[in-house]
Protein backbone atom coordinates (compact mmCIF):
# COMPACT_ATOMS: atom_id res chain seq x y z
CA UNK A 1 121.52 110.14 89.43
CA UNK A 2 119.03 110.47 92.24
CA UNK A 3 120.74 111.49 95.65
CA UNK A 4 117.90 112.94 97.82
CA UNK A 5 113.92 112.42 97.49
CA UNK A 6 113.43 115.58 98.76
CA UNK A 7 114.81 118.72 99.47
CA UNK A 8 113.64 121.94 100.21
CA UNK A 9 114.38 125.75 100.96
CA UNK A 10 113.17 128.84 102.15
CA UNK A 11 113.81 132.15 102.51
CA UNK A 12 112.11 133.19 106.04
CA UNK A 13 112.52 132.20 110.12
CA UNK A 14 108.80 130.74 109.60
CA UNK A 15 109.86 129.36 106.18
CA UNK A 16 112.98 127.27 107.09
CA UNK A 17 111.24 126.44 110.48
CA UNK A 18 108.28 124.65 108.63
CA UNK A 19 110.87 123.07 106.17
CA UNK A 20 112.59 121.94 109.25
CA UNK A 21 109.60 120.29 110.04
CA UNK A 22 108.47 118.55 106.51
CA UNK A 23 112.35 117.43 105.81
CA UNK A 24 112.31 115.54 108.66
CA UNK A 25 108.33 113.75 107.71
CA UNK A 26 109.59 113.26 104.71
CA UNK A 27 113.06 112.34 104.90
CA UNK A 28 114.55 114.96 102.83
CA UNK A 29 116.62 117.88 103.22
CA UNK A 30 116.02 121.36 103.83
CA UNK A 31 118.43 124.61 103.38
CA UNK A 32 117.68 128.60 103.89
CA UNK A 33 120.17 131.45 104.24
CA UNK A 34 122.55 132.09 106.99
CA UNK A 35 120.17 134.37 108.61
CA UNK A 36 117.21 132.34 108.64
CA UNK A 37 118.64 129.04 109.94
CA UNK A 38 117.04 127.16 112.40
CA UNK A 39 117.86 123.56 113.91
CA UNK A 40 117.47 121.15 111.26
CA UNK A 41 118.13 123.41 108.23
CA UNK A 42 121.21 123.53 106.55
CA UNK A 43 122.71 126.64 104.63
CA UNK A 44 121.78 127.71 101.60
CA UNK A 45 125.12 127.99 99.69
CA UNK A 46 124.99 130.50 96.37
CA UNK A 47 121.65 131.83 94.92
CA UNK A 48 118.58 130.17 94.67
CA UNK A 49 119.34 129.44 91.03
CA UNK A 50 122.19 127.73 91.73
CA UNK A 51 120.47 125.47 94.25
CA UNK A 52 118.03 124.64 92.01
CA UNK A 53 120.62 123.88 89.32
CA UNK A 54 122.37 121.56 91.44
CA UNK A 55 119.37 119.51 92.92
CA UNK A 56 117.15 119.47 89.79
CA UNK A 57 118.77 116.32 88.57
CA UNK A 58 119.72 115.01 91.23
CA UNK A 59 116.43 115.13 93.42
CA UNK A 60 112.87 113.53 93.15
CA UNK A 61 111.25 116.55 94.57
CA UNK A 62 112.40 120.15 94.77
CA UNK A 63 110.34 122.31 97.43
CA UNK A 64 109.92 125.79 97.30
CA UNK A 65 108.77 127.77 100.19
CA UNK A 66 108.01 131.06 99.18
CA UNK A 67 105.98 132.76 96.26
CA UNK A 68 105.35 130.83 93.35
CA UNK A 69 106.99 132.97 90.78
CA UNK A 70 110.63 132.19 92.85
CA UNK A 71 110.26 128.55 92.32
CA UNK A 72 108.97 129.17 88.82
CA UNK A 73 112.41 131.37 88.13
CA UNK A 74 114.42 129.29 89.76
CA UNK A 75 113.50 126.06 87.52
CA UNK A 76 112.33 127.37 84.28
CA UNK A 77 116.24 127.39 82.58
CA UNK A 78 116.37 123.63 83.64
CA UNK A 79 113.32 122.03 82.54
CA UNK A 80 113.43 119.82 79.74
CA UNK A 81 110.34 117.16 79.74
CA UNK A 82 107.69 116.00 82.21
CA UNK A 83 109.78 112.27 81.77
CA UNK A 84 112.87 113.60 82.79
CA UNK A 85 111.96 116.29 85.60
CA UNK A 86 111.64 115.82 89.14
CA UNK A 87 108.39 117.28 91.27
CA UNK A 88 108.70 120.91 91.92
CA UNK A 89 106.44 122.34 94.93
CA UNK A 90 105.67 125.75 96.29
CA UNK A 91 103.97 126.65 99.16
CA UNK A 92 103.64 129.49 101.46
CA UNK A 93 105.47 129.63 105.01
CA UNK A 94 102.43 128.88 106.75
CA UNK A 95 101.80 126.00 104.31
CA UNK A 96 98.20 127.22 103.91
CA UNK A 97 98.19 126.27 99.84
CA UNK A 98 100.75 123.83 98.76
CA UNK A 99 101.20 123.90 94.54
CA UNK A 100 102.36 121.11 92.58
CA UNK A 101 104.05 123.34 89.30
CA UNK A 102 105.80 120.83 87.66
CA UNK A 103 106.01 116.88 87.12
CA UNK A 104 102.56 116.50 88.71
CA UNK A 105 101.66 112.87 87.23
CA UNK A 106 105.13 111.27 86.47
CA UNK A 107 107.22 112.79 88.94
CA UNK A 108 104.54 112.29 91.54
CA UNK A 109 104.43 115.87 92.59
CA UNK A 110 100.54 116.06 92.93
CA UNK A 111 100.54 113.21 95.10
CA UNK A 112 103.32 114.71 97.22
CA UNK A 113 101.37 117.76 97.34
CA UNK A 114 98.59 116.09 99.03
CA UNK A 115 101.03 114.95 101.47
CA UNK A 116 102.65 117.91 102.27
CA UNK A 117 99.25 119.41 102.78
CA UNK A 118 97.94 116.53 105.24
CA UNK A 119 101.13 117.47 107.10
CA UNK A 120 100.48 120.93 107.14
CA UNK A 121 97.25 120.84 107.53
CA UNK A 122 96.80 123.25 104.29
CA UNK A 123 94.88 122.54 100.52
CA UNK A 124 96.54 120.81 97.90
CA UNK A 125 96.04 123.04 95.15
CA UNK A 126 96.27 120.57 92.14
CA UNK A 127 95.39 122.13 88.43
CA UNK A 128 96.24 118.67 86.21
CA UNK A 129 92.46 118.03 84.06
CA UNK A 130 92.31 114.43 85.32
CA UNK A 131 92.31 115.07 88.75
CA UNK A 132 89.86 118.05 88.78
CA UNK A 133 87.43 115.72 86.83
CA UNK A 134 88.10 112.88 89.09
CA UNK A 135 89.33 110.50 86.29
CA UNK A 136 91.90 108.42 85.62
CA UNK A 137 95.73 110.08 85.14
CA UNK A 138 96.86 107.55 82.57
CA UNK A 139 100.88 108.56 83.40
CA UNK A 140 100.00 108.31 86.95
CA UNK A 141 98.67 104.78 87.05
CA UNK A 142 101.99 103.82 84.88
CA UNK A 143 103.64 105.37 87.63
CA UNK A 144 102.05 103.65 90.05
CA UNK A 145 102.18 100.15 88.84
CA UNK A 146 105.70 100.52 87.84
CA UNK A 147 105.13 100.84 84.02
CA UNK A 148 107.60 102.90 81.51
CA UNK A 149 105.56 104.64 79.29
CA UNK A 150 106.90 103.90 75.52
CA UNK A 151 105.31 106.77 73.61
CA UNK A 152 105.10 109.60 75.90
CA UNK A 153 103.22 112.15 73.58
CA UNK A 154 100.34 110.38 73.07
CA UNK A 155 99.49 110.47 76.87
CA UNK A 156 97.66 113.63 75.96
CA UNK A 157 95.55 112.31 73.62
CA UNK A 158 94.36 109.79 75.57
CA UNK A 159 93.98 111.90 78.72
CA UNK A 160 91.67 114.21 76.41
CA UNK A 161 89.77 111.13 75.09
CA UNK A 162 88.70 110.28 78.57
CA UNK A 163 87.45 113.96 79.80
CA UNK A 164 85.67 114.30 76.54
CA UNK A 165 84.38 110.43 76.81
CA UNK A 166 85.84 109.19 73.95
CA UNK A 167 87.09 106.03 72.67
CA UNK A 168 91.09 105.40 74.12
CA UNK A 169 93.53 102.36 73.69
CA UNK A 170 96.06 101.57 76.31
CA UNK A 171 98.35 98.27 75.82
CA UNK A 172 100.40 97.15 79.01
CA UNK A 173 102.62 94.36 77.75
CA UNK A 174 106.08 93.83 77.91
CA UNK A 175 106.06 92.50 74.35
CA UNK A 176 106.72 94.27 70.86
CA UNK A 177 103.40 93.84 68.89
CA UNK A 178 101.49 95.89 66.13
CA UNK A 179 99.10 98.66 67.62
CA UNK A 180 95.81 97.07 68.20
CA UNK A 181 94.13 101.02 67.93
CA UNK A 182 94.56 104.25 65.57
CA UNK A 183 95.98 105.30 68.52
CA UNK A 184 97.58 103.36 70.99
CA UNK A 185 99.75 104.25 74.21
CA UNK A 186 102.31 101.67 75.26
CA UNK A 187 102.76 100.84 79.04
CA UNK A 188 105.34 99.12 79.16
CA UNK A 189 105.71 96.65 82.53
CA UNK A 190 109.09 96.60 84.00
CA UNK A 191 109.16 93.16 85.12
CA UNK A 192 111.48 91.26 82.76
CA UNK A 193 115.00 90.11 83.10
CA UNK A 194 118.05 89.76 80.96
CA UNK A 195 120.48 87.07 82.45
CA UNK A 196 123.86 87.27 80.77
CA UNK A 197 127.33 85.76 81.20
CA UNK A 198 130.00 86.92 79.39
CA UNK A 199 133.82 86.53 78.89
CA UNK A 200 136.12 88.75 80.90
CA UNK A 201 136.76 91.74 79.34
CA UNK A 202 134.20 91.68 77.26
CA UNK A 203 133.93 94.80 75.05
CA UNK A 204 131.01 96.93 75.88
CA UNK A 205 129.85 98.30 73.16
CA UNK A 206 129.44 94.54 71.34
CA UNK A 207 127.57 93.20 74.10
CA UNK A 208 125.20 96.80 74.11
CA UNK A 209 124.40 95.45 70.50
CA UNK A 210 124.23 92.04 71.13
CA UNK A 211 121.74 92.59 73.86
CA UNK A 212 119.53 94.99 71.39
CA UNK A 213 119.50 92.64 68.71
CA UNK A 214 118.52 89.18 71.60
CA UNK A 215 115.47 91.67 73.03
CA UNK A 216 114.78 92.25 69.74
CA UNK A 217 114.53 88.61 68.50
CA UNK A 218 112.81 87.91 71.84
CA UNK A 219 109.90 90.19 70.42
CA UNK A 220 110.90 92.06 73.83
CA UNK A 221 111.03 96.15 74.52
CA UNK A 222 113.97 97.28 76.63
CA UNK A 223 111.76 99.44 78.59
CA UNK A 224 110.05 96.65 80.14
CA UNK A 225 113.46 95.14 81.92
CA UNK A 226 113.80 95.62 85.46
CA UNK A 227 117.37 94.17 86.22
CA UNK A 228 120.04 92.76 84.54
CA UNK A 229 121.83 89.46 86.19
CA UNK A 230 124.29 87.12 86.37
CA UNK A 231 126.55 85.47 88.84
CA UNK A 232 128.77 87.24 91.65
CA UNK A 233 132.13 86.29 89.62
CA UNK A 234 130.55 88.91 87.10
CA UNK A 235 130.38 91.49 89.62
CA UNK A 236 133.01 93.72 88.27
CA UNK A 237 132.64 93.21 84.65
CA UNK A 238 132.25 96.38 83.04
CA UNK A 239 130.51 95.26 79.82
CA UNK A 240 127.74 94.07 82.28
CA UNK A 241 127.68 97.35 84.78
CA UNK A 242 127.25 98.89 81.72
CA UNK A 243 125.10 97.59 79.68
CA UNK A 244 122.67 98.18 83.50
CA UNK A 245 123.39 101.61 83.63
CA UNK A 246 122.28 101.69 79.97
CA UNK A 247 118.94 100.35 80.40
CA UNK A 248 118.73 101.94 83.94
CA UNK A 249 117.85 99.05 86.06
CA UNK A 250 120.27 97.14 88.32
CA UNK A 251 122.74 94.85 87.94
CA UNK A 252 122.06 91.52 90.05
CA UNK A 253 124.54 89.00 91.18
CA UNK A 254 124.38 85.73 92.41
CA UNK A 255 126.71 82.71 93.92
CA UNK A 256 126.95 79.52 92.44
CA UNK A 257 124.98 78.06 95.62
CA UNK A 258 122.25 80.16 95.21
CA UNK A 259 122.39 79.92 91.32
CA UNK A 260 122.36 76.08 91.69
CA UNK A 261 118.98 76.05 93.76
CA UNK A 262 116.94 77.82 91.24
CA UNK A 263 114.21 75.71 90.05
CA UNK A 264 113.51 73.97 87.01
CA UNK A 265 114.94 73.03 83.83
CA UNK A 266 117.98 74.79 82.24
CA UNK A 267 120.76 74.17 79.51
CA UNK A 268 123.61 72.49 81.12
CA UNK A 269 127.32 72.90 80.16
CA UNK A 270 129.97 71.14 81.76
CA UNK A 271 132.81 73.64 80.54
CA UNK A 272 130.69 76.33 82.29
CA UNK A 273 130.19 74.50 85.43
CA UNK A 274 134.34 73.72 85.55
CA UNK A 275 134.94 77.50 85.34
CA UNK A 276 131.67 78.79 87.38
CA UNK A 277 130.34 76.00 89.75
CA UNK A 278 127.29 76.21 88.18
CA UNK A 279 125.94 74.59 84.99
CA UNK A 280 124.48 77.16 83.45
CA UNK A 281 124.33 81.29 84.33
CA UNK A 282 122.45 83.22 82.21
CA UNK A 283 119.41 81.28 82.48
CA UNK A 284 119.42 80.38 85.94
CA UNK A 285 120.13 83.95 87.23
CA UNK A 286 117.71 85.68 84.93
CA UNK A 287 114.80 83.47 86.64
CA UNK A 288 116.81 84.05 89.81
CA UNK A 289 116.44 87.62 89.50
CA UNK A 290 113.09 87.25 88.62
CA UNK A 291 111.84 85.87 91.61
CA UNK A 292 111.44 82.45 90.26
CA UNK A 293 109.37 83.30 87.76
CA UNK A 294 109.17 82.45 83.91
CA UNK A 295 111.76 81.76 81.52
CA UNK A 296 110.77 83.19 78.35
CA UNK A 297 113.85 82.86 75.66
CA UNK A 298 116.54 80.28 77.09
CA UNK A 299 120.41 80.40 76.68
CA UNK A 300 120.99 82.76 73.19
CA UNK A 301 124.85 82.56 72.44
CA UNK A 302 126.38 85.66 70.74
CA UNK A 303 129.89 86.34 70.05
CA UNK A 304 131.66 86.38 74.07
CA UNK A 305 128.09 86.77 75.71
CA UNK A 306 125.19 85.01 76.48
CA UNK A 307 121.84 86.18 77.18
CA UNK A 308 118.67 84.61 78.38
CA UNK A 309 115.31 86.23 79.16
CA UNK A 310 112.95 86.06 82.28
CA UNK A 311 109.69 87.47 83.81
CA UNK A 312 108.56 88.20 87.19
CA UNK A 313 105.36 86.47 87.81
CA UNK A 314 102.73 89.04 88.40
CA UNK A 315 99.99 89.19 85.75
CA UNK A 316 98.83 88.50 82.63
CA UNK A 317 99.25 90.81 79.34
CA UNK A 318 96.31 93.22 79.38
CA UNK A 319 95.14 95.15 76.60
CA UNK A 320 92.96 97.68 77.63
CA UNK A 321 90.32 100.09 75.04
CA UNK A 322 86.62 101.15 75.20
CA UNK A 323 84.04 99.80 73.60
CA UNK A 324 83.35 100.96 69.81
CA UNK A 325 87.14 101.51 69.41
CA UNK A 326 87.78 98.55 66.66
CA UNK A 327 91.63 97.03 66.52
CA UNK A 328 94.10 97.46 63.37
């Protein structure tokens, strides 16, 4: 679980002082040993290993400033994949060069680099092909416009199809479908919502399956939800919290007020309103949630749970490929 964008350390009085100084732009944290501190740097408790250990999963950015090879030490036991890891940075004390080394598309850490550089007033020294070539990071726009990416290994293949000027596919759709191209990367959109009610004390595990097998009916991938919903008297329900935390989006409540001016046409039941002062929950707070937008599979009732299916309004399914790249 995230706790801090950023933090950072350093191992010198210029060091820490110029960590001092990005923590503070960037609303992070910064740490250095006891004999290096300056105002605005805390202490840095242990080794650097340990430090690293501790914020590498719990960070968006780690920043390193010192030598490369520290930060590269520091990390390299605790890196598992470019869509789990957070941005790792190095730069030196006078933050001349600033080096994205890891998570430089996904976890954004070219883009902070550039940032840390404008502050500085140094050179972002990015490596990534893409950028060099001054085309399009395929993982980077998903980042960008808030897309989980379904298939994460063929990224590659399509960055190397665009430096080499070759035929890609790229679907962005929040809907399960065949794959239009030999190869096809899936972008998934996180803008749909799974409204649920269920009975109190609902066991967890049933309603995780339920809710596979709905999305699945719905033709819908889990990656593309963005919150799960229902109404405030829900708030506590630990089926619901979760089956959130499983999909790792939110989980939205509403009152029965604000349930009850959602617009449009819903399934009503009167045994439902008597116990919820509102006619109907899933549906109303998945479109809720939503922002009003589209109801796309309406009350589903499984055994002690209910499910109903939403999307934000934002834009139309777009498959995207080159010319001379013929469908499946």
């Amino acid at each position: 679980m995230t706790e801090e964008r950023t933090v950072l350390v350093a191992f010198t009085r210029t060091g820490a002082s110029l960590a001092a100084r990005l923590a503070e732009a960037l609303g992070g944290r910064a740490f250095a040993p006891a004999r290096c501190l300056v105002p605005g740097v805390e202490p840095l408790e242990g080794t650097v290993g340990a430090w690293a250990e501790h914020w590498f999963p719990r960070a968006e950015a780690l920043v390193f400033v010192c030598a490369c090879g520290i930060a590269v030490r520091a990390v390299a036991p605790l890196v598992r994949s470019k869509a789990e890891d957070p941005a790792v940075l190095a730069l030196d004390e006078r933050g001349r060069h600033v080096v994205p080394l890891l998570s430089g598309h996904i976890g954004g850490a070219n883009a902070l680099a550039r940032r840390v550089a404008e502050l500085t007033g140094g050179v972002a020294v990015v490596t990534t092909a893409t950028d060099v070539n001054g085309v399009v990071a395929v993982d980077e726009w998903a980042v960008e416009n808030d897309c989980a990416i379904e298939n994460l290994g063929a990224v590659k293949h399509v960055s190397a199809a665009v430096l080499e000027g070759r035929p890609v596919g790229v679907a962005v759709t929040d809907q399960l479908q065949p794959a239009p191209w030999p190869v096809t990367l899936w972008l998934r959109p996180r803008r749909l919502v799974l409204g649920t009610g269920c009975k109190r004390g609902a066991d967890p595990a049933a309603v995780a399956d339920a809710a596979e097998a709905f999305l699945e009916g719905a033709g819908a991938s889990p990656l593309a939800l963005c919150a799960v919903a229902s109404i405030d008297l829900k708030r506590d329900e630990p089926a619901l919290i979760a089956l959130a935390e499983q999909y790792g989006v939110p989980f939205l409540t509403f009152g029965a007020d604000e349930l009850r001016a959602v617009p449009g046409r819903f399934s009503a039941s009167e045994r439902v309103r008597a116990v919820t002062g509102v006619d109907n929950v899933c549906e109303r707070a998945a479109v809720r949630a939503a922002g009003n937008g589209v109801l796309l599979r309406s009350k589903t009732v499984c055994p002690g749970v209910t499910f109903a299916l939403a999307r934000r309004a934002v834009r139309e399914d777009d498959i995207i490929g080159r010319d001379g790249e013929e469908r499946r």
